[in-house]
N, C-alpha and C. Protein backbone atom coordinates (compact mmCIF):
# COMPACT_ATOMS: atom_id res chain seq x y z
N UNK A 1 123.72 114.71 119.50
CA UNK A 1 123.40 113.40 118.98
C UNK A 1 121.89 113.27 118.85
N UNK A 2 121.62 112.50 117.81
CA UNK A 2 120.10 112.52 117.48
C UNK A 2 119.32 111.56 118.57
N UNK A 3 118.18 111.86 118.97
CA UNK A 3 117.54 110.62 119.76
C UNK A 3 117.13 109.36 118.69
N UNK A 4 117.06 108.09 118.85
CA UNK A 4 116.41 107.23 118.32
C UNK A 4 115.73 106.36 119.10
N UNK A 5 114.45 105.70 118.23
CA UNK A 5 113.85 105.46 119.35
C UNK A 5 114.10 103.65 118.92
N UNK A 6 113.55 102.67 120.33
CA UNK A 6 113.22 101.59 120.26
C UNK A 6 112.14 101.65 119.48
N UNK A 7 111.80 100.15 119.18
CA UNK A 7 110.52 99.48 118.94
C UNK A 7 109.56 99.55 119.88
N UNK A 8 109.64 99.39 121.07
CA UNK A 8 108.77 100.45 122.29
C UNK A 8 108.14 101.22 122.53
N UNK A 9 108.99 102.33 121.68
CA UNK A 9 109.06 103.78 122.21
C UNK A 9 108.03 104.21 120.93
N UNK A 10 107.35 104.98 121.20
CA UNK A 10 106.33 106.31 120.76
C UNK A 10 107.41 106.99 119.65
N UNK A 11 107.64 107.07 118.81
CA UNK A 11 108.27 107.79 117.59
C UNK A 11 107.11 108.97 117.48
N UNK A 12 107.46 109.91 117.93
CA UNK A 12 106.89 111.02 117.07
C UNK A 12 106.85 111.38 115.69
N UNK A 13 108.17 110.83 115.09
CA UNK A 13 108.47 111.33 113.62
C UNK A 13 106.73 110.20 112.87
N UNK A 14 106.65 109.31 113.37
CA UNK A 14 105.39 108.56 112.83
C UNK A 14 104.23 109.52 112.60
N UNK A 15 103.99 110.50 113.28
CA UNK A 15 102.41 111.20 113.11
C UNK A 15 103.09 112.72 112.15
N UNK A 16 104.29 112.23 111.80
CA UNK A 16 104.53 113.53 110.74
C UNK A 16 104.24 112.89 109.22
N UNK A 17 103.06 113.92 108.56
CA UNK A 17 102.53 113.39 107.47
C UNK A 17 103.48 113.67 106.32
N UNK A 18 104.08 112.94 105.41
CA UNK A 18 104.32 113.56 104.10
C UNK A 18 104.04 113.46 103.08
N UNK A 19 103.64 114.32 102.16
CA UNK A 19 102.68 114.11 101.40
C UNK A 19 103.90 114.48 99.80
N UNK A 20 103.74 114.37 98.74
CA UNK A 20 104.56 114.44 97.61
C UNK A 20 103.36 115.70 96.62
N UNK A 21 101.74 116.01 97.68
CA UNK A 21 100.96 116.35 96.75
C UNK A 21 100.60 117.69 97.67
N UNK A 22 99.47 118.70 97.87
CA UNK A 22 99.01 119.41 99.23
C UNK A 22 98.07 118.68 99.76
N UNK A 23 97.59 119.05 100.82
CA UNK A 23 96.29 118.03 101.47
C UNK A 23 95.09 119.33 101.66
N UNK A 24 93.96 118.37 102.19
CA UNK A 24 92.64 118.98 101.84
C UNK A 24 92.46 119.54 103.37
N UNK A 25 93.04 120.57 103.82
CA UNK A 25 93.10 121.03 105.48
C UNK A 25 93.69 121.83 105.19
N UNK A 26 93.27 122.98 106.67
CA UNK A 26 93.71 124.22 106.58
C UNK A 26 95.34 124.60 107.26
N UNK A 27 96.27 124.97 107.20
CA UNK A 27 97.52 125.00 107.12
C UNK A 27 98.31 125.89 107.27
N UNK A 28 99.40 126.21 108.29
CA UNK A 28 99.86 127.39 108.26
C UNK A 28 101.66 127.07 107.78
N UNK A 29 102.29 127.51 107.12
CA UNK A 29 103.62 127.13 106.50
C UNK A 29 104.32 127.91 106.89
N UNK A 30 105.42 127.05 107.43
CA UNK A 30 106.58 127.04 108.51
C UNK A 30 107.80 127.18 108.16
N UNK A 31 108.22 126.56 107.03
CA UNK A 31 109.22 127.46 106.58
C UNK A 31 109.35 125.60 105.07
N UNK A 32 110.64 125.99 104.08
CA UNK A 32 110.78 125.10 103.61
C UNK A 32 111.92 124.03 103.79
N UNK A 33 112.18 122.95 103.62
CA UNK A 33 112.55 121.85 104.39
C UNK A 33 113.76 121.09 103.07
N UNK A 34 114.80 121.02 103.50
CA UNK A 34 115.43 120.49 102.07
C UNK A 34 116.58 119.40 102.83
N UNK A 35 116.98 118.25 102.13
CA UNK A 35 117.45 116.98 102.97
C UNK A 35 118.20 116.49 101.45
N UNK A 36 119.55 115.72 102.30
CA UNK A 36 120.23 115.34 100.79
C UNK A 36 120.47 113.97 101.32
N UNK A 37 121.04 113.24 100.78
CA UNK A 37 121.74 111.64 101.13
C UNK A 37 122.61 111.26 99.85
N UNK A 38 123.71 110.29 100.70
CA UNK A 38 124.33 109.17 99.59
C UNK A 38 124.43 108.21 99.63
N UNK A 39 124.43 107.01 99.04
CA UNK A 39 124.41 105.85 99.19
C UNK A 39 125.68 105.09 97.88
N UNK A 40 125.88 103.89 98.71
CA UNK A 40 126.79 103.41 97.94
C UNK A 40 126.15 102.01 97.37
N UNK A 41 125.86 102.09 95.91
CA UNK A 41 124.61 100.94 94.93
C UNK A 41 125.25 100.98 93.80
N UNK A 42 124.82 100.27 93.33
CA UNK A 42 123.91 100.15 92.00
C UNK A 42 122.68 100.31 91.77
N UNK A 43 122.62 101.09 91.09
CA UNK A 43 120.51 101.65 90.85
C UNK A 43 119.95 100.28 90.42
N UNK A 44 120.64 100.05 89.58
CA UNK A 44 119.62 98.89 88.56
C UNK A 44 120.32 97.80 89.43
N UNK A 45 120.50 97.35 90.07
CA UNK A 45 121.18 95.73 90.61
C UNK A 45 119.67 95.04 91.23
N UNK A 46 119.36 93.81 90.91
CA UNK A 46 118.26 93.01 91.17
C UNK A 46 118.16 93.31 92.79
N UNK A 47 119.17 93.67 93.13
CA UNK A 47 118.34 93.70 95.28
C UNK A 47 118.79 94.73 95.77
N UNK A 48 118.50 95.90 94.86
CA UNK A 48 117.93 97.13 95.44
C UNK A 48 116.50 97.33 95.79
N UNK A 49 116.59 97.56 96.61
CA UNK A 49 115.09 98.26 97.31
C UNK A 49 115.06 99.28 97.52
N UNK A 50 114.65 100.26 96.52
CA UNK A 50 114.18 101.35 96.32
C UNK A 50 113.54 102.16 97.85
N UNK A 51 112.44 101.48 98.23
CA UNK A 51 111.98 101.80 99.58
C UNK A 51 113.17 102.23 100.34
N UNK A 52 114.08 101.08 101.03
CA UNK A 52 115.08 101.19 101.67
C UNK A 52 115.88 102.62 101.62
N UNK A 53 116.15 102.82 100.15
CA UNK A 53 116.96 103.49 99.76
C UNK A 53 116.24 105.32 99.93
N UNK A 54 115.37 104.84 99.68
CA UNK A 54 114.60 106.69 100.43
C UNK A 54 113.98 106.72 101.90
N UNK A 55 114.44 105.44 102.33
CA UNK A 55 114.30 105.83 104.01
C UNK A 55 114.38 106.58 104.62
N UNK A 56 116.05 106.82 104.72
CA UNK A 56 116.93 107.62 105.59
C UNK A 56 116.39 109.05 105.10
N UNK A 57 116.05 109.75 104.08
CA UNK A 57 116.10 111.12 103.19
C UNK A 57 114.43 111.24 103.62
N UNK A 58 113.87 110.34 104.12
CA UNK A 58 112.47 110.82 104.65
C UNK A 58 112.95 111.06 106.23
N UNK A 59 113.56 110.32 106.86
CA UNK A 59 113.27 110.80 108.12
C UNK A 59 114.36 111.65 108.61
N UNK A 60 114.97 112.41 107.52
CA UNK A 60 115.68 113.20 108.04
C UNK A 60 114.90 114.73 107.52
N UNK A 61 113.80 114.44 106.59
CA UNK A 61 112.85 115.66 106.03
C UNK A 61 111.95 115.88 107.44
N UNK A 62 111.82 114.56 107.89
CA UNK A 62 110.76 114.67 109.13
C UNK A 62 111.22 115.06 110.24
N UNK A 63 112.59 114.44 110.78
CA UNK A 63 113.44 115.85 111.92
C UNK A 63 113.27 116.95 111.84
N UNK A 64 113.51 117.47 110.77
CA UNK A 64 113.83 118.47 110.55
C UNK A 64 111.97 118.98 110.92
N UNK A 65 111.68 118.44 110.39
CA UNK A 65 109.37 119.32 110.81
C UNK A 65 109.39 119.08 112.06
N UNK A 66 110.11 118.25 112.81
CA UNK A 66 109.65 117.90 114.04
C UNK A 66 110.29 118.71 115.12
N UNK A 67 111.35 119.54 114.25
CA UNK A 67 112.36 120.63 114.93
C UNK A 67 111.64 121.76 115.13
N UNK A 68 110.56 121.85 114.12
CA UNK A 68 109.07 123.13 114.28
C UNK A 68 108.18 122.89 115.03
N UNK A 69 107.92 121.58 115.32
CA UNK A 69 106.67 120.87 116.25
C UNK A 69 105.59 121.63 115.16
N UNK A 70 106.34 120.78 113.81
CA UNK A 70 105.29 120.87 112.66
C UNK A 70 104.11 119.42 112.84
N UNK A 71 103.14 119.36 111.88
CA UNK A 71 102.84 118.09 111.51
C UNK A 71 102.48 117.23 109.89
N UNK A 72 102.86 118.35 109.50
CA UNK A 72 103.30 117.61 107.91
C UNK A 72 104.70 118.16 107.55
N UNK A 73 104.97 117.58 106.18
CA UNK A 73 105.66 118.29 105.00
C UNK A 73 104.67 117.65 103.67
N UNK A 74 104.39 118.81 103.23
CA UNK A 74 103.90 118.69 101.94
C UNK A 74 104.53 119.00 100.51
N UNK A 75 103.82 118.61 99.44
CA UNK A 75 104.66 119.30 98.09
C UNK A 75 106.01 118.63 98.16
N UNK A 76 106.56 117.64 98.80
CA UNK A 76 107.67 116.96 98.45
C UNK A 76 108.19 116.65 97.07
N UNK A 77 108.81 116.80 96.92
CA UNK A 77 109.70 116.47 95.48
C UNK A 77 110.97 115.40 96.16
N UNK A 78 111.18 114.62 94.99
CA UNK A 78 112.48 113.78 95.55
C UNK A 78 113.22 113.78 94.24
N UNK A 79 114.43 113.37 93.72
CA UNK A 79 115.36 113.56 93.01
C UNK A 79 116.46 112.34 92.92
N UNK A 80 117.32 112.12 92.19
CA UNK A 80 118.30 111.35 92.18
C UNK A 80 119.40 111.21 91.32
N UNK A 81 120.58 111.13 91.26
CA UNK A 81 121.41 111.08 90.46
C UNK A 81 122.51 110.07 90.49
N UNK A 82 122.94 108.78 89.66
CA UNK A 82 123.85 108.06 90.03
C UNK A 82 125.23 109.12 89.04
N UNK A 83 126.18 108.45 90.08
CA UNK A 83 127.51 109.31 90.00
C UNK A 83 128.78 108.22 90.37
N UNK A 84 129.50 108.64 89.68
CA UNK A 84 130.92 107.55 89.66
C UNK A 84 130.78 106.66 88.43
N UNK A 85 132.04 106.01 88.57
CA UNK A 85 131.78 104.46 87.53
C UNK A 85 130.89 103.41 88.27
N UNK A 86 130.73 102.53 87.05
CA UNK A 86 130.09 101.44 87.31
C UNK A 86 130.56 100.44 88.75
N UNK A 87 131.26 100.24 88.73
CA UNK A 87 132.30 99.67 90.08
C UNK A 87 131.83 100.45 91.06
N UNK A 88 132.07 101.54 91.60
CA UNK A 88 132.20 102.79 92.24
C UNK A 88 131.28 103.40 92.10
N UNK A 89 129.76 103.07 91.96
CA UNK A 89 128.86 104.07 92.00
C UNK A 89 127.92 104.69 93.17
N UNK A 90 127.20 105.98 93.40
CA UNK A 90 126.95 106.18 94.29
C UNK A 90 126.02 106.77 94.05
N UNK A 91 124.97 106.95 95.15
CA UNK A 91 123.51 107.60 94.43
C UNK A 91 122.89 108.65 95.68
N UNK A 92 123.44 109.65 94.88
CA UNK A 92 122.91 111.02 95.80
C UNK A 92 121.55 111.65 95.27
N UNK A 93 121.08 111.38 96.44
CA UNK A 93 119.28 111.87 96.61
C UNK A 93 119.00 113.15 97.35
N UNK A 94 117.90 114.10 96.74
CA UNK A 94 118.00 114.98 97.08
C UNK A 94 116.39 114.86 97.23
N UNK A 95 116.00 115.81 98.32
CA UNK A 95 114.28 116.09 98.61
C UNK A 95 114.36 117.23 99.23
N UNK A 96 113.03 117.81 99.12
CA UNK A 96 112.75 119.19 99.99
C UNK A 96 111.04 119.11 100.01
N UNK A 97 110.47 120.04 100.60
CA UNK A 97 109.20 120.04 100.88
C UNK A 97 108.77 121.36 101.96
N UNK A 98 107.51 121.48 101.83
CA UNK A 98 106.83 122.71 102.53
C UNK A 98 106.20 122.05 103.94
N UNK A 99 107.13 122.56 105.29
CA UNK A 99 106.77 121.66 106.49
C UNK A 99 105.65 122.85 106.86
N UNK A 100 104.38 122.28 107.62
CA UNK A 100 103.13 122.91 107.99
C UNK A 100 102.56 122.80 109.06
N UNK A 101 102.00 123.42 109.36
CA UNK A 101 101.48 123.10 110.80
C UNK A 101 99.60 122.91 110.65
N UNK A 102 99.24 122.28 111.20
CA UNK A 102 97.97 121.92 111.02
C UNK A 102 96.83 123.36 111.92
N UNK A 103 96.02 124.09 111.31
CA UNK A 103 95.25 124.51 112.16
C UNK A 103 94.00 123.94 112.83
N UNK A 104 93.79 124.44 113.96
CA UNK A 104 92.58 123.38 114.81
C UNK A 104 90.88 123.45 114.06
N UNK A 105 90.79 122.56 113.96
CA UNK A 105 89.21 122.52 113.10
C UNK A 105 88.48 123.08 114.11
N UNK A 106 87.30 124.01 113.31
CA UNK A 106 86.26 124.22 114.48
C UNK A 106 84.75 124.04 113.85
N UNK A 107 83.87 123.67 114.74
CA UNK A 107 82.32 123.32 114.54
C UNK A 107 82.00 124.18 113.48
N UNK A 108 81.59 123.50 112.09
CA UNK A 108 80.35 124.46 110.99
C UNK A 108 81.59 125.33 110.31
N UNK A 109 83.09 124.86 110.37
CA UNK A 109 83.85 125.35 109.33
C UNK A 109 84.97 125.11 109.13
């Protein structure tokens, strides 16, 4: 079973960076990271929240880095496809990304 945390509690998954672009730091790559989801919507319905709706598919990209005692994923891509009828529709999201590990900066380089 997954841990979750309180409002309290120290979330580690918080200091995992993800980026959709690379970042300007030196980096060692850990392996690649791929996460799916479904949801049951309407894409276009006035009270979708988009945000909401790529929640879950981020912090299951970020378990998964945090399973490396990584501290990013970079190069993210995200995806989407609605599927079913109109009544019955469902919206499977797909993401992946390059999880990294940060190397330690040192003085003059």
């Amino acid at each position: 079973m997954k841990q979750r945390y309180s409002s309290t509690d120290q979330n580690p998954l918080d200091h995992i960076l993800l980026s959709t672009g690379n970042v300007n730091r030196s980096y060692l790559v850990r392996d690649l990271v791929f996460a799916t989801d479904e949801k049951k919507i309407h894409l276009f319905a006035s009270d979708t929240d988009t945000d909401t709706l790529f929640h879950d598919i981020i912090i299951k990209l970020k378990e998964k880095a945090h399973e490396y005692g990584a501290d990013a994923i970079i190069n993210c891509h995200f995806s989407y496809e609605q599927v079913g009828t109109r009544e019955a529709a469902s919206l499977q999201i797909f993401a992946y990304g390059t999880i990294v590990q940060f190397k330690p900066a040192t003085i003059g380089g």
